[in-house]
Protein backbone atom coordinates (compact mmCIF):
# COMPACT_ATOMS: atom_id res chain seq x y z
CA UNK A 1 91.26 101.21 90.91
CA UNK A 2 95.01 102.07 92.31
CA UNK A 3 97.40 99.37 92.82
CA UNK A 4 97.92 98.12 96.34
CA UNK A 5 101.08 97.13 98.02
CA UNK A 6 100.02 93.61 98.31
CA UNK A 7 98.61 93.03 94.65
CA UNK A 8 101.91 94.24 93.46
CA UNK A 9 103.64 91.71 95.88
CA UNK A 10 102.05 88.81 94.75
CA UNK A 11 102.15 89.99 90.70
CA UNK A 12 105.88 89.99 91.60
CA UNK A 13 106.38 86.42 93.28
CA UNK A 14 104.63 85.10 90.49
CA UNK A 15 106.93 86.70 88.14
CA UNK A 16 109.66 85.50 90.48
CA UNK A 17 108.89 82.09 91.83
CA UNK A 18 112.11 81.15 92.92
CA UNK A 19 112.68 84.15 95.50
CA UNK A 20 110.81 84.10 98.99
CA UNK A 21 108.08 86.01 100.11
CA UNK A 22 109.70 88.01 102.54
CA UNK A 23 112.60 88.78 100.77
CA UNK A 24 110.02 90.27 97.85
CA UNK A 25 108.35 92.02 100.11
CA UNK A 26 112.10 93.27 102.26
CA UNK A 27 113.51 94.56 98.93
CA UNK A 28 110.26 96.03 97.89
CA UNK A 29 109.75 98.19 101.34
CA UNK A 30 113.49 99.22 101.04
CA UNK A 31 112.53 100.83 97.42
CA UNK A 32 109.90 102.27 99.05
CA UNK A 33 111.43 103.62 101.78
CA UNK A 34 114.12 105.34 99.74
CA UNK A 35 111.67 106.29 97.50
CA UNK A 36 109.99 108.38 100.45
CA UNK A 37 113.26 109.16 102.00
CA UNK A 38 114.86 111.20 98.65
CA UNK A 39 111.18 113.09 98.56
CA UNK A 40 110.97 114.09 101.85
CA UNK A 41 114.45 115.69 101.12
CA UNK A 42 113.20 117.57 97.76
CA UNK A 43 115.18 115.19 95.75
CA UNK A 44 114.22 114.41 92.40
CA UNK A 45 113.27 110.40 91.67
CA UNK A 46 113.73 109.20 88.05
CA UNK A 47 112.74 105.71 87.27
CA UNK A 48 113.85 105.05 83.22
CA UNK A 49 110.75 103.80 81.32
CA UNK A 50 108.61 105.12 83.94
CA UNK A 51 109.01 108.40 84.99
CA UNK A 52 110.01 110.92 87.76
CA UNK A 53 108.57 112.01 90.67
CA UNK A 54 109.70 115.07 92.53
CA UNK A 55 108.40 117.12 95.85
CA UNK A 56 107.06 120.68 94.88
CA UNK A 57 106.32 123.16 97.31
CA UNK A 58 102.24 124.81 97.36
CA UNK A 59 101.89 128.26 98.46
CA UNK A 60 99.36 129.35 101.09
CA UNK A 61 95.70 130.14 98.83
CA UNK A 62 92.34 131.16 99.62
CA UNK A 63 90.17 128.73 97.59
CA UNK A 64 86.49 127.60 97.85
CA UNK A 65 84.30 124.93 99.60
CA UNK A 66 82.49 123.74 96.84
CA UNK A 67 79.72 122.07 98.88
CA UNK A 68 79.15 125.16 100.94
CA UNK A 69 80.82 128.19 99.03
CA UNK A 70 82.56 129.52 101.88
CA UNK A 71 86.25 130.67 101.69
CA UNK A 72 88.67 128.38 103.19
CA UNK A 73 92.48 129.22 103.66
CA UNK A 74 94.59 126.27 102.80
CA UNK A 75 98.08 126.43 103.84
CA UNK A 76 101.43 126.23 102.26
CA UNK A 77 102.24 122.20 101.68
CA UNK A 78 104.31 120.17 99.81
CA UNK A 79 103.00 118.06 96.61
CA UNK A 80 104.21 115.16 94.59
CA UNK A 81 104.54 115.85 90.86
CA UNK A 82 105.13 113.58 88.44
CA UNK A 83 105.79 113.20 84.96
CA UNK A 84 105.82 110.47 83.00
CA UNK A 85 108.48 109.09 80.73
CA UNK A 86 107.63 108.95 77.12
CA UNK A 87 108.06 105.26 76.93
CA UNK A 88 105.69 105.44 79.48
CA UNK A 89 103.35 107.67 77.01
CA UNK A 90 104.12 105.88 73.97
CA UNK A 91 102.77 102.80 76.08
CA UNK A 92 99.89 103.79 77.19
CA UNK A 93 98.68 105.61 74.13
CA UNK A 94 99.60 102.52 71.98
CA UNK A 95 101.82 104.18 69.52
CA UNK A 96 104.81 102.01 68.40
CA UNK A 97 108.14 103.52 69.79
């Protein structure tokens, strides 16, 4: 199960009581927004401790419906990469840093 937007808004008030709900939520959409803003423009993100995210262009393939095992043509997009920090890996494989 993925974290929604509003889970992670009310983890944060209660880590924060003394800040308002809709300045949690302001400051969190702002991050957001830039977040999607600096992608959309190829830039690379880097969040230290967590890891970086950057936009990656796909080429154009021929690749296969799996259900049906016909050839479909799937078109040159742009994908999200991202790599993980190695606190982040140290962390989640539970080795002491």
């Amino acid at each position: 199960m993925g974290v929604v937007k509003s889970k992670l808004l009310k983890q944060i008030s209660k880590s924060f009581p003394n800040f308002q709900k809709k300045d949690i939520e302001k400051v969190t959409n702002i991050i957001l927004t830039e977040l999607k803003k600096a992608l959309k423009r190829e830039e690379r993100v880097e969040i230290r401790g967590w890891g970086s995210l950057s936009a990656r262009n796909q080429k154009s393939s021929i690749r296969r419906n799996p259900k049906t095992g016909d050839k479909v043509a799937v078109p040159a997009k742009k994908v999200i990469y991202w790599k993980m920090s190695k606190e982040m890996f140290k962390k989640i494989n539970n080795e002491k840093e």
